[in-house]
PDB file of N, CA and C in Angstrom:
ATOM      1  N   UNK A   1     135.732 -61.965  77.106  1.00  0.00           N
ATOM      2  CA  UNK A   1     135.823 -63.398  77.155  1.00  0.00           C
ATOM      3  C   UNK A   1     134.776 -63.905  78.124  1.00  0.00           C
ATOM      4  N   UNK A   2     134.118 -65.160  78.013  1.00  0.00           N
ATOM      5  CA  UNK A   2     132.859 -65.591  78.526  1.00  0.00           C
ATOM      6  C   UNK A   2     133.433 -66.964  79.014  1.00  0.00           C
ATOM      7  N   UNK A   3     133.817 -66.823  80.293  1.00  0.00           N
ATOM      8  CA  UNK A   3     134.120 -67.948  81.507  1.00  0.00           C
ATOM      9  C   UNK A   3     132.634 -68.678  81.867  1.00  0.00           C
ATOM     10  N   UNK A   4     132.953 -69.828  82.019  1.00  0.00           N
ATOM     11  CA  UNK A   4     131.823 -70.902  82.270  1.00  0.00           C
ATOM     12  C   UNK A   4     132.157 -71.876  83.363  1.00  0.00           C
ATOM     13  N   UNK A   5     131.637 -71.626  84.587  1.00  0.00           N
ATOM     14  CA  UNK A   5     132.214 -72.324  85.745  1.00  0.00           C
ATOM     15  C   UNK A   5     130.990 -73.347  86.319  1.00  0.00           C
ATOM     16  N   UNK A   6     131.269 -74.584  86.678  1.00  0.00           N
ATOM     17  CA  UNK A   6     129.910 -75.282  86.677  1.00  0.00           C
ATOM     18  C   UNK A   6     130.329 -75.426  88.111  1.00  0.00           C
ATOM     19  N   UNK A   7     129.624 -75.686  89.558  1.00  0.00           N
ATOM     20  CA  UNK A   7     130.140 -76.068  90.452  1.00  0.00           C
ATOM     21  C   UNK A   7     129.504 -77.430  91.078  1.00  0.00           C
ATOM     22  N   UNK A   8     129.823 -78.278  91.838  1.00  0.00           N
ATOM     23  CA  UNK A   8     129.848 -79.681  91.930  1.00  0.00           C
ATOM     24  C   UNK A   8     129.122 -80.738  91.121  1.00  0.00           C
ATOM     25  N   UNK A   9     129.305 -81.227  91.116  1.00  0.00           N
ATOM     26  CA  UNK A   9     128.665 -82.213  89.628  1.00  0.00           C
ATOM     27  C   UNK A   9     128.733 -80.969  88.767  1.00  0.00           C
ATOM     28  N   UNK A  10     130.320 -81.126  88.992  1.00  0.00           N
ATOM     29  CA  UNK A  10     130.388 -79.246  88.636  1.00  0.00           C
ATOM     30  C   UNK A  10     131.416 -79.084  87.488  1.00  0.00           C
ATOM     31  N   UNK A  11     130.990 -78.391  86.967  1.00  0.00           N
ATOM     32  CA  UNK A  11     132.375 -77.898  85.893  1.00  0.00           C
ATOM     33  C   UNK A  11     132.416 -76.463  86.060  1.00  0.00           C
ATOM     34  N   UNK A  12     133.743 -76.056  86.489  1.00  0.00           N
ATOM     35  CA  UNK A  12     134.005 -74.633  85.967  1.00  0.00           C
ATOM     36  C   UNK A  12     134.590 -74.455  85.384  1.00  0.00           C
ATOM     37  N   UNK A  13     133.995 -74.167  83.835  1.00  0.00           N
ATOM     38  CA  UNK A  13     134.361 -74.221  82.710  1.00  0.00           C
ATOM     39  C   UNK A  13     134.668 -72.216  82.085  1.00  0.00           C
ATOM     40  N   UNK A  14     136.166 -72.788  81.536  1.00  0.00           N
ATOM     41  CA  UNK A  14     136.857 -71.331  80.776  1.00  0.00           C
ATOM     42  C   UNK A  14     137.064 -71.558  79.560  1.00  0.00           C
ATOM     43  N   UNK A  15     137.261 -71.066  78.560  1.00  0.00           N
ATOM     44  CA  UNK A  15     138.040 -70.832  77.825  1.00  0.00           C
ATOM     45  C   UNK A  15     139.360 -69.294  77.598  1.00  0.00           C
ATOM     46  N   UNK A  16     140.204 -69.931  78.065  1.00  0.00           N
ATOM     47  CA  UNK A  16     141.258 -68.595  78.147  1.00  0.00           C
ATOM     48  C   UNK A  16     142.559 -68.902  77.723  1.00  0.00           C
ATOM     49  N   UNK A  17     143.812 -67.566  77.700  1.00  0.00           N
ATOM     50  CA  UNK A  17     144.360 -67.291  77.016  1.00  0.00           C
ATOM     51  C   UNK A  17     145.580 -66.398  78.325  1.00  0.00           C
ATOM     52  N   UNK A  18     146.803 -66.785  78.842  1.00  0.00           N
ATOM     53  CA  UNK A  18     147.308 -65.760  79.509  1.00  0.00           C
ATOM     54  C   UNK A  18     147.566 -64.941  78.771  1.00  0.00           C
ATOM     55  N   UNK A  19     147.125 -63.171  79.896  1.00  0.00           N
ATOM     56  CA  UNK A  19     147.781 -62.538  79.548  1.00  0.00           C
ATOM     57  C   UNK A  19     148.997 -61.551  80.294  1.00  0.00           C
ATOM     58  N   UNK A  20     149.830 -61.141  79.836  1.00  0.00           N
ATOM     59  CA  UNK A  20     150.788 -60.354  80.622  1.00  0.00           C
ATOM     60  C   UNK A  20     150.255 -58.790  81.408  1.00  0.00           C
ATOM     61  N   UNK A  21     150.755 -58.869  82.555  1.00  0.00           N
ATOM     62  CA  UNK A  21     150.345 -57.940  83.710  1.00  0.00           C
ATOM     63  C   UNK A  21     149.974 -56.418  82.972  1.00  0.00           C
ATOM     64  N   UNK A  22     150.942 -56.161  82.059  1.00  0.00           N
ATOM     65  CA  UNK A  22     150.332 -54.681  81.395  1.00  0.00           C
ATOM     66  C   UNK A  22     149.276 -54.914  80.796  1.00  0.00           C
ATOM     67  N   UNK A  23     148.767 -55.869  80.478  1.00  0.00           N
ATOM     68  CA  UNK A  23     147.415 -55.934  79.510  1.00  0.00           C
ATOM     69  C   UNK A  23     146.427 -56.473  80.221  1.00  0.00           C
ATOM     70  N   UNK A  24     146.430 -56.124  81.540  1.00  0.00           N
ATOM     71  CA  UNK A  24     145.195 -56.380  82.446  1.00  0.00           C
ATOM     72  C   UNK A  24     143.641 -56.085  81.771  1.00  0.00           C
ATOM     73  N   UNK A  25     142.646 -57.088  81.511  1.00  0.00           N
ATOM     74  CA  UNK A  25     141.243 -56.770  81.381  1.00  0.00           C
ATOM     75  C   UNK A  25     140.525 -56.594  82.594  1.00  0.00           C
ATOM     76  N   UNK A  26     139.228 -56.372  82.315  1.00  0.00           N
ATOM     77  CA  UNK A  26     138.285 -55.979  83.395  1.00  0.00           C
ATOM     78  C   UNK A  26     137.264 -57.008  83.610  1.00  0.00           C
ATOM     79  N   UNK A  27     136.865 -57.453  85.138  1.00  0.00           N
ATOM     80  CA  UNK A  27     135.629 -58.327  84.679  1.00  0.00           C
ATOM     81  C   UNK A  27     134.252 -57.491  84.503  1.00  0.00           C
ATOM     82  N   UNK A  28     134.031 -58.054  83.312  1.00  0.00           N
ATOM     83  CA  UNK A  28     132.435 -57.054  83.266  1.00  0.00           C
ATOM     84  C   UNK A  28     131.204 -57.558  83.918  1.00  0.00           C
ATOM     85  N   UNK A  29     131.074 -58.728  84.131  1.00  0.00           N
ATOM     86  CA  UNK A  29     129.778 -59.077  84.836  1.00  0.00           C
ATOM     87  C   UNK A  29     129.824 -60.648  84.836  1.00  0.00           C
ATOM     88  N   UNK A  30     129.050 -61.265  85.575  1.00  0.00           N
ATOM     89  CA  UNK A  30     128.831 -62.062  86.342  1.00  0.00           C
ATOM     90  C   UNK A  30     127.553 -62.752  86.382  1.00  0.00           C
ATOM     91  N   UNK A  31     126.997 -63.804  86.824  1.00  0.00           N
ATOM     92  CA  UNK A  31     125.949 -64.830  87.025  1.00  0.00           C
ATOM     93  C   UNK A  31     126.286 -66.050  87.884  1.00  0.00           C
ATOM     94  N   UNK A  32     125.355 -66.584  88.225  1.00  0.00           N
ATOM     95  CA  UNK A  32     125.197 -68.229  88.740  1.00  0.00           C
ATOM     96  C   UNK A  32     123.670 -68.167  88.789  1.00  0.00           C
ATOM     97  N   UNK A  33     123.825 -69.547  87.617  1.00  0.00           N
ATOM     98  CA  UNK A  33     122.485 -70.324  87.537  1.00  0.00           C
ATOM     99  C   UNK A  33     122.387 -71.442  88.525  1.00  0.00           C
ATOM    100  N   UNK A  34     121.607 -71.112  89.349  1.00  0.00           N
ATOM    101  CA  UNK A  34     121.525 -72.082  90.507  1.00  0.00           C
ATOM    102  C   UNK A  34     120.766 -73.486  90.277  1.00  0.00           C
ATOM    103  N   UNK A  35     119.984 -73.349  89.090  1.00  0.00           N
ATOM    104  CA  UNK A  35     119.260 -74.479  88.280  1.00  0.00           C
ATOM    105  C   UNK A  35     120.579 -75.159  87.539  1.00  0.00           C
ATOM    106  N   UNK A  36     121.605 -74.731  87.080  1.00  0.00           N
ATOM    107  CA  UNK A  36     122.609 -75.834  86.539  1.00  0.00           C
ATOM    108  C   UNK A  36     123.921 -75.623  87.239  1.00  0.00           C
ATOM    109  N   UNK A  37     124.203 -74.889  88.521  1.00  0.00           N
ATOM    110  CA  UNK A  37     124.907 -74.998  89.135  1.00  0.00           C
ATOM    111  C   UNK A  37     126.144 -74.904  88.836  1.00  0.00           C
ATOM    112  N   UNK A  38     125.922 -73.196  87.932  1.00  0.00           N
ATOM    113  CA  UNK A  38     126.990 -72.954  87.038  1.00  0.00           C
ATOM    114  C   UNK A  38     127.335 -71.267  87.117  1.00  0.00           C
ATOM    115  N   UNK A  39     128.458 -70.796  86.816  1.00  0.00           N
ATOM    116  CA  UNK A  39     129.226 -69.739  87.365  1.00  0.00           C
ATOM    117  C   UNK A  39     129.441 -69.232  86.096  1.00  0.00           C
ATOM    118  N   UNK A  40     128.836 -68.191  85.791  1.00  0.00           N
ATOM    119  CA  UNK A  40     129.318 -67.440  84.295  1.00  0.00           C
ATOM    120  C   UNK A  40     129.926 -66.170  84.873  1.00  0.00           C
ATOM    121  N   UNK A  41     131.086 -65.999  84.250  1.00  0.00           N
ATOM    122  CA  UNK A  41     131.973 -64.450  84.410  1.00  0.00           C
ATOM    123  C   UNK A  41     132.217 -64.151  83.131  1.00  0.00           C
ATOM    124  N   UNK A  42     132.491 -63.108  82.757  1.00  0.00           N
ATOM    125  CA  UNK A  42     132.517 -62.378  81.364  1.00  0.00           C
ATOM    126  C   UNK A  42     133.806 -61.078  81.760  1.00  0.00           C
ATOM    127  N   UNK A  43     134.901 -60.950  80.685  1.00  0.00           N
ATOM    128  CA  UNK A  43     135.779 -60.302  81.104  1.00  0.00           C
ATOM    129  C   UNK A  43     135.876 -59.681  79.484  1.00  0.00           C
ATOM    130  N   UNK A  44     136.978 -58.786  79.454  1.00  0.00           N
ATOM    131  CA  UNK A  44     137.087 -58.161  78.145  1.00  0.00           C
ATOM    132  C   UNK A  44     138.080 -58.433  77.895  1.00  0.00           C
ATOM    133  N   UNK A  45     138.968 -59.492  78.254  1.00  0.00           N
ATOM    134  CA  UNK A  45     140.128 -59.903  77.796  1.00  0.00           C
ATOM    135  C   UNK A  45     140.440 -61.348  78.141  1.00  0.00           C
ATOM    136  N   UNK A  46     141.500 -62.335  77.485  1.00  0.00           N
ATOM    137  CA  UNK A  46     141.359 -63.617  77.949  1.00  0.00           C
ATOM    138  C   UNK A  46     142.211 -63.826  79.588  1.00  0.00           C
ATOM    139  N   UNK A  47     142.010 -64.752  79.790  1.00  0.00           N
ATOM    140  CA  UNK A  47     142.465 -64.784  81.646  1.00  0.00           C
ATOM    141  C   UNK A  47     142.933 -66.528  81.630  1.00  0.00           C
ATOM    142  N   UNK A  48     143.669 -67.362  81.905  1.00  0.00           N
ATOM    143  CA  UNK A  48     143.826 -68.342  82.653  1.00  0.00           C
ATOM    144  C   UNK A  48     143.411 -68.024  84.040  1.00  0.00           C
ATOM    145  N   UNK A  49     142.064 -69.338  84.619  1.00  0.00           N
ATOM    146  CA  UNK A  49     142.221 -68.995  86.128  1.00  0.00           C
ATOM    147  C   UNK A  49     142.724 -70.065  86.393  1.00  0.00           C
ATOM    148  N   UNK A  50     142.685 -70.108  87.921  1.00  0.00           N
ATOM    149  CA  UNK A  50     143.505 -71.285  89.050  1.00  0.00           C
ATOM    150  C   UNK A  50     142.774 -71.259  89.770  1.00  0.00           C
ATOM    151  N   UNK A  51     142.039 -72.274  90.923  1.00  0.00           N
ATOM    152  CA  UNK A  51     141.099 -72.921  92.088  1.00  0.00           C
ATOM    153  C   UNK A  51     142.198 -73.496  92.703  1.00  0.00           C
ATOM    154  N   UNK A  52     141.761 -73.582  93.888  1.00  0.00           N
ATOM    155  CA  UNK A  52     141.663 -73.932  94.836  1.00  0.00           C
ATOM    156  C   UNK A  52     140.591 -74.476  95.697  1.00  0.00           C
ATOM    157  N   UNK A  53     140.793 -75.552  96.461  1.00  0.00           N
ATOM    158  CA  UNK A  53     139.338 -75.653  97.530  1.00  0.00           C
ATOM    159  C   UNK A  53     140.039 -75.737  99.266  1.00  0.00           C
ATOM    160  N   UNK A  54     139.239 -74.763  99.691  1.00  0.00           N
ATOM    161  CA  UNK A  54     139.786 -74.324 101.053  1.00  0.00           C
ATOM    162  C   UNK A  54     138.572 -74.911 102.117  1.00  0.00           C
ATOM    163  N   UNK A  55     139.064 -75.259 102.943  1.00  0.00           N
ATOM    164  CA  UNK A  55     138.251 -75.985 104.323  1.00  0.00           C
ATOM    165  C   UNK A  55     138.137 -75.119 105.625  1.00  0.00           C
ATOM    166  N   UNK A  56     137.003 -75.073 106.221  1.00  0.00           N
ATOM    167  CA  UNK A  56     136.922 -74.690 107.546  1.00  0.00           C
ATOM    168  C   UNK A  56     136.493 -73.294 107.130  1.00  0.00           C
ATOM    169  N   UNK A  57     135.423 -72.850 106.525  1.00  0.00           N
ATOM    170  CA  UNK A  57     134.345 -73.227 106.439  1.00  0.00           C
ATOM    171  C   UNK A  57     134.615 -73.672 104.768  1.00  0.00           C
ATOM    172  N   UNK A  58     134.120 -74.491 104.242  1.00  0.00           N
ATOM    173  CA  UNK A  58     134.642 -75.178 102.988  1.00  0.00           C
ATOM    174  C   UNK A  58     134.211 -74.223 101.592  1.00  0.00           C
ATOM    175  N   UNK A  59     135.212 -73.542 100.659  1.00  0.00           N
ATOM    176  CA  UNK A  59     134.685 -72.988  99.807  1.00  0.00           C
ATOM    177  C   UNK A  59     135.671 -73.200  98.572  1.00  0.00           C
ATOM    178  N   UNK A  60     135.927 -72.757  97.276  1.00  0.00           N
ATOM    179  CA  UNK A  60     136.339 -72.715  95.654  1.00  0.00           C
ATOM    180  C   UNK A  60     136.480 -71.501  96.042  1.00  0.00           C
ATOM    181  N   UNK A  61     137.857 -71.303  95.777  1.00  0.00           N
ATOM    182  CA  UNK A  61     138.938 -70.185  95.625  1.00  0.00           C
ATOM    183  C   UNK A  61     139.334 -69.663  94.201  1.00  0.00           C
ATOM    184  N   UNK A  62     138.547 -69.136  93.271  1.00  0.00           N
ATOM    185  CA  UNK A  62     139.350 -69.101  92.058  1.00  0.00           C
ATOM    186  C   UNK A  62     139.764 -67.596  91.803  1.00  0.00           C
ATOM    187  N   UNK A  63     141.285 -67.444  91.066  1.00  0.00           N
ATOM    188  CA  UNK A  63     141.766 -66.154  91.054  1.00  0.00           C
ATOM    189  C   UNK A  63     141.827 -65.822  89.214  1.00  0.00           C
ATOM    190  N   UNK A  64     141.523 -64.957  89.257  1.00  0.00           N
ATOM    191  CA  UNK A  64     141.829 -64.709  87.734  1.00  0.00           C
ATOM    192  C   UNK A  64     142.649 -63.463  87.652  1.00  0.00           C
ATOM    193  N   UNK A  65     144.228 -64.011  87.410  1.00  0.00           N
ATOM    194  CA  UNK A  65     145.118 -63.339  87.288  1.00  0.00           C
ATOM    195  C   UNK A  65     144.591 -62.558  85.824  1.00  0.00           C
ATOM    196  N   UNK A  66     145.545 -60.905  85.990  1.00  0.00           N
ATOM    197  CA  UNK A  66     145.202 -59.909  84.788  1.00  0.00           C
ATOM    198  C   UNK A  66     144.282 -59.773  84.793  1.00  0.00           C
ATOM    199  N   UNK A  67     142.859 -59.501  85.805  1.00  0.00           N
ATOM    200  CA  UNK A  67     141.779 -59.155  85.366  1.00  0.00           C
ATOM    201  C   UNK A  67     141.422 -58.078  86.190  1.00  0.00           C
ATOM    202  N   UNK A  68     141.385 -57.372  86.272  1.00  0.00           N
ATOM    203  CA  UNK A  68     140.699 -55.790  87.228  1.00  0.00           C
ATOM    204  C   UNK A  68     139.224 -55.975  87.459  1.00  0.00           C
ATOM    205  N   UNK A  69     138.892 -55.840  89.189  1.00  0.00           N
ATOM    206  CA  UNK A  69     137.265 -55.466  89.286  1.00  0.00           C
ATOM    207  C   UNK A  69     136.983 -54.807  89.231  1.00  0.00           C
ATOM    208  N   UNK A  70     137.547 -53.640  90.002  1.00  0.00           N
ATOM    209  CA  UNK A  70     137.640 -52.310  89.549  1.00  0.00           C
ATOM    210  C   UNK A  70     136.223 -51.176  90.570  1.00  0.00           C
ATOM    211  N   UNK A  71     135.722 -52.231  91.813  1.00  0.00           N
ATOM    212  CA  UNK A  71     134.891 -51.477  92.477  1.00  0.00           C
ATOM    213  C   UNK A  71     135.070 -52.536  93.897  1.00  0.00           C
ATOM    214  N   UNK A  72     134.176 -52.027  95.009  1.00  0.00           N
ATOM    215  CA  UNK A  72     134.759 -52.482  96.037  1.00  0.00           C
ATOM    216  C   UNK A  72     133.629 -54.241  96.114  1.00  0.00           C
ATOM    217  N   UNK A  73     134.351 -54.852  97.203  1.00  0.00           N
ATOM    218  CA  UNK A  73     133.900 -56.349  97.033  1.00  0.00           C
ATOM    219  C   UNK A  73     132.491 -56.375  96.987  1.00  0.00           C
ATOM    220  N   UNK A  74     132.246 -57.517  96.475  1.00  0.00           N
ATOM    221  CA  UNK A  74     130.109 -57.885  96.186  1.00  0.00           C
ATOM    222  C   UNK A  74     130.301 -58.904  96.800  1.00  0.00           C
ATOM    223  N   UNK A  75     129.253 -59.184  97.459  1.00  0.00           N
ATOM    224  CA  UNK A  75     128.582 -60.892  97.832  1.00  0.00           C
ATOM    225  C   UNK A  75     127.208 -60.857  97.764  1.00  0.00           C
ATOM    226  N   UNK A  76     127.210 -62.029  96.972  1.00  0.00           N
ATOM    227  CA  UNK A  76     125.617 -62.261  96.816  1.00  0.00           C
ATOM    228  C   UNK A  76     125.297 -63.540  97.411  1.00  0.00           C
ATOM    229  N   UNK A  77     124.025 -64.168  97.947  1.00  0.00           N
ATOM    230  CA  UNK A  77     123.743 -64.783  98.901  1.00  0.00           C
ATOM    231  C   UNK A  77     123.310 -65.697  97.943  1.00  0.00           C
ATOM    232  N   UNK A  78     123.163 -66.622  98.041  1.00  0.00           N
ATOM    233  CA  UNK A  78     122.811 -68.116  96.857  1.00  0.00           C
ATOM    234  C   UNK A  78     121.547 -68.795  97.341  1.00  0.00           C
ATOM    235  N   UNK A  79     122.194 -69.766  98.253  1.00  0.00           N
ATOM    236  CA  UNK A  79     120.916 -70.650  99.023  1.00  0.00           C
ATOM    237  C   UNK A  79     121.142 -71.931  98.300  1.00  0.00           C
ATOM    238  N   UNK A  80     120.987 -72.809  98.831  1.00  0.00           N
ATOM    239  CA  UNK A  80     121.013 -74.139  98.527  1.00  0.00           C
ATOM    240  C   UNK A  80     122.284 -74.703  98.879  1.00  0.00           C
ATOM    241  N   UNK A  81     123.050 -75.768  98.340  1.00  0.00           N
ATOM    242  CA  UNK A  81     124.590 -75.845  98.801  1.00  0.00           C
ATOM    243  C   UNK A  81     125.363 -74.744  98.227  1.00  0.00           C
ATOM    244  N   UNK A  82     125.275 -73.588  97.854  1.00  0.00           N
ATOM    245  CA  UNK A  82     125.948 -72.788  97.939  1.00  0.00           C
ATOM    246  C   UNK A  82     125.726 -71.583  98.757  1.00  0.00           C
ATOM    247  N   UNK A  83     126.063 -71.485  99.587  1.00  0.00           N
ATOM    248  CA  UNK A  83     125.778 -69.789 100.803  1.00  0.00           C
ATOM    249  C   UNK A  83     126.274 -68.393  99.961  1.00  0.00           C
ATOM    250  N   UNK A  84     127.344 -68.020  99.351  1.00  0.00           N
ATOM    251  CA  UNK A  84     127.193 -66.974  98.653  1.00  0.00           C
ATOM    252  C   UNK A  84     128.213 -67.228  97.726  1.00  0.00           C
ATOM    253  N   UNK A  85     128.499 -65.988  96.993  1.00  0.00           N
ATOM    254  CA  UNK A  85     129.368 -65.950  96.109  1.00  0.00           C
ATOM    255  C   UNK A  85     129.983 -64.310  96.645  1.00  0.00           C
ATOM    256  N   UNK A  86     131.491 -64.576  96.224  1.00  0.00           N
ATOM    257  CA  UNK A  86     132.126 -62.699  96.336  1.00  0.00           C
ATOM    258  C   UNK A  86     133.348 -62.992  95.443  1.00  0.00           C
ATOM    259  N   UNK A  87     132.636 -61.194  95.487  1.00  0.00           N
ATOM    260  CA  UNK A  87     133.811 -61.443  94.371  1.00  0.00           C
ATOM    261  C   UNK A  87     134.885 -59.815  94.716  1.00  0.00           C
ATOM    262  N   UNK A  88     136.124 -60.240  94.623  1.00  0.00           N
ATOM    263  CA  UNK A  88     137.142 -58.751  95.020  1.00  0.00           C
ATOM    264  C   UNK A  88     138.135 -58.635  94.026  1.00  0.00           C
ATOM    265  N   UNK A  89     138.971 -57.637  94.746  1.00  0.00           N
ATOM    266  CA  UNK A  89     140.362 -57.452  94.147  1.00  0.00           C
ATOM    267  C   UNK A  89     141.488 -57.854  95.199  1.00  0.00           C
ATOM    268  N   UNK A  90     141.702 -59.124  94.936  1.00  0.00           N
ATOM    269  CA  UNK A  90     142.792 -59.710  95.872  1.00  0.00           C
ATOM    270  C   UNK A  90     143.933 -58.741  95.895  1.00  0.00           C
ATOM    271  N   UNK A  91     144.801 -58.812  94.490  1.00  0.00           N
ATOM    272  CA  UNK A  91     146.037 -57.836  94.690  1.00  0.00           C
ATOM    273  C   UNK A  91     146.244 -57.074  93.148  1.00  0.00           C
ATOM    274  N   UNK A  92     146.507 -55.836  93.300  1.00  0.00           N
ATOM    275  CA  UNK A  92     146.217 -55.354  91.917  1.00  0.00           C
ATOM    276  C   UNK A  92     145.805 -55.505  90.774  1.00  0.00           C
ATOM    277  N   UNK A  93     146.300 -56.909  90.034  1.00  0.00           N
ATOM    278  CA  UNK A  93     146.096 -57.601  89.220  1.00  0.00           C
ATOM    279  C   UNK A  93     145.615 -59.098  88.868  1.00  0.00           C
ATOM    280  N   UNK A  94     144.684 -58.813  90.284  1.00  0.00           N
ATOM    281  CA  UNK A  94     144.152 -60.289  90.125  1.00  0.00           C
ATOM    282  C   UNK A  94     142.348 -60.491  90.797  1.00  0.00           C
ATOM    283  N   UNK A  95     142.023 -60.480  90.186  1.00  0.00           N
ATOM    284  CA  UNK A  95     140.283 -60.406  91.242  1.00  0.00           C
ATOM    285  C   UNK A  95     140.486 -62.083  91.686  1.00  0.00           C
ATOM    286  N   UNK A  96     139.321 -61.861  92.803  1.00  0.00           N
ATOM    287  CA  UNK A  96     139.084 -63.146  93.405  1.00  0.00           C
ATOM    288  C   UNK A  96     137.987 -63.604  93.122  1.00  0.00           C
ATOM    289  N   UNK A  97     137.111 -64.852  93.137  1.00  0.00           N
ATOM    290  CA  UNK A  97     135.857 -64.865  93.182  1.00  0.00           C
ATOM    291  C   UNK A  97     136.143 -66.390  94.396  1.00  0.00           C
ATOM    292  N   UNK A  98     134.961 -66.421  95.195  1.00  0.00           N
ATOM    293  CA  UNK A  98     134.988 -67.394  96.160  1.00  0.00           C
ATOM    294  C   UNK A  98     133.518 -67.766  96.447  1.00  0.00           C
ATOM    295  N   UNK A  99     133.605 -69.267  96.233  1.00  0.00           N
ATOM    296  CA  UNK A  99     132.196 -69.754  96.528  1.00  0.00           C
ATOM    297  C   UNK A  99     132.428 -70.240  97.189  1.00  0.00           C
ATOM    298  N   UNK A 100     131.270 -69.484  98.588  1.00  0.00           N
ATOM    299  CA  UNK A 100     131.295 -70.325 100.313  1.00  0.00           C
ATOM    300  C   UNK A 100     130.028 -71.372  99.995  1.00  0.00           C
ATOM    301  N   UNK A 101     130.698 -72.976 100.144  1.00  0.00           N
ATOM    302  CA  UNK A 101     129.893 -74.008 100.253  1.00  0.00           C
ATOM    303  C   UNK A 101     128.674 -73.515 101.644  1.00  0.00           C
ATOM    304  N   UNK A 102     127.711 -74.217 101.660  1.00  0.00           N
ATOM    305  CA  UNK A 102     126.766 -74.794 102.974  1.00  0.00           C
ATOM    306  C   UNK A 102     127.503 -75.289 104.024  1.00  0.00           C
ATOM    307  N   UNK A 103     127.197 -74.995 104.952  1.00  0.00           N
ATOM    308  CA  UNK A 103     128.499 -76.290 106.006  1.00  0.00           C
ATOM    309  C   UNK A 103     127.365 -77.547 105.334  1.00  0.00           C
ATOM    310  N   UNK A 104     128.447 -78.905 105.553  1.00  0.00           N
ATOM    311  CA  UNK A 104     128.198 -80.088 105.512  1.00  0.00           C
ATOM    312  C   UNK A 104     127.943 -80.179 104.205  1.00  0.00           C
ATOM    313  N   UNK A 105     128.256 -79.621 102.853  1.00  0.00           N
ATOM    314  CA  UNK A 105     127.972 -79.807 101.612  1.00  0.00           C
ATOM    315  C   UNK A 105     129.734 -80.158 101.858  1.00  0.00           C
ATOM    316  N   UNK A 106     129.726 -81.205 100.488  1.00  0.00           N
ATOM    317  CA  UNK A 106     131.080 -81.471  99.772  1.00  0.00           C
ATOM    318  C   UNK A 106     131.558 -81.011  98.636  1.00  0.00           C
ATOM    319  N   UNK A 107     132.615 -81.160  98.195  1.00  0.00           N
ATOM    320  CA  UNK A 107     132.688 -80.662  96.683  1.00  0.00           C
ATOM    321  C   UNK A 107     134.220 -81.299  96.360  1.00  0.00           C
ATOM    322  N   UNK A 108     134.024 -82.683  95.213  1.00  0.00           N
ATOM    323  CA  UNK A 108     135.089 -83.778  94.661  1.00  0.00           C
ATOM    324  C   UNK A 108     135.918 -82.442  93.586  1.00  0.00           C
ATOM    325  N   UNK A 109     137.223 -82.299  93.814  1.00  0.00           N
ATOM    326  CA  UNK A 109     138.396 -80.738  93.192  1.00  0.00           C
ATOM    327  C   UNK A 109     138.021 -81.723  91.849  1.00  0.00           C
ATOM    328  N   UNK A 110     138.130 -82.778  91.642  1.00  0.00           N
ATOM    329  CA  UNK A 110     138.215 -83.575  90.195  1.00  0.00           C
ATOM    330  C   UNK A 110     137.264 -83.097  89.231  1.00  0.00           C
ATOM    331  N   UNK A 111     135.832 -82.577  89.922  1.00  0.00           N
ATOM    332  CA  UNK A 111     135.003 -82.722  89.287  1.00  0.00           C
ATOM    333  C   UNK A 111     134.498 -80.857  88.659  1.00  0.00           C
ATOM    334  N   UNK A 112     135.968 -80.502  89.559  1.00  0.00           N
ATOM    335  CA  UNK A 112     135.820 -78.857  88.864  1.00  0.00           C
ATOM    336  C   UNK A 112     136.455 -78.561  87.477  1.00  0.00           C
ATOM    337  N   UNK A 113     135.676 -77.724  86.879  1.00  0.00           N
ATOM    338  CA  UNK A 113     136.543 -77.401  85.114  1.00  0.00           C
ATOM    339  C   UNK A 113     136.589 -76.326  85.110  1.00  0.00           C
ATOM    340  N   UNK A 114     137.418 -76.157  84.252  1.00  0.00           N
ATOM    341  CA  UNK A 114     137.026 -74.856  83.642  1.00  0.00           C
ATOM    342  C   UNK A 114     136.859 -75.023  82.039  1.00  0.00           C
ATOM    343  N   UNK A 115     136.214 -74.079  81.352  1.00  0.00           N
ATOM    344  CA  UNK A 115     135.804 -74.366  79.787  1.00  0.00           C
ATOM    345  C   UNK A 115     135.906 -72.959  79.387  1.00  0.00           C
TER     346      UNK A 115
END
């Protein structure tokens, strides 16, 4: 399944499907186009995610329950209003991905999607 996350003037856009804890998929890979300010994840199974936006230092919390990373955490460094991206295994069955804003960048929760 091919997650589409846009971030501020942002959409993080999914299209998904829950699934139940025994039928955990894997995420297979990953992107951010920093030219459209957009978050592609790719999994082998469908996922509902959930965000959050957390303060101090300000970042997008999104978990994608049923999905396995399946290796130890990545962060990749961005630049611009975004400082990095990481991505883990919060708790067995759920990876994390977290985008640490810039200090002093904003980000309106309204204007996040998923597709």
């Amino acid at each position: 399944m091919k997650l589409h996350w846009l971030i501020p003037s942002t959409v993080l856009s999914i299209s998904s499907v829950l699934l139940s804890p025994a039928d955990a998929a894997n995420l297979e890979s990953w992107r951010f186009d920093s030219n459209q300010n957009r978050l592609e994840i790719n999994t082998d199974g469908a996922v509902q995610p959930t965000a959050q936006l957390v303060f101090n230092p300000t970042r997008l919390v999104i978990d994608l329950p049923g999905i396995k990373f399946g290796r130890p955490q990545l962060v990749q460094s961005v630049g611009g209003a975004i400082r990095a991206i990481r991505i883990g295994q919060f708790d067995p069955q759920t990876t994390r991905v977290v985008v640490e804003m810039t200090p002093g960048y904003t980000l309106d929760p309204q204007k996040v999607k998923f597709e």
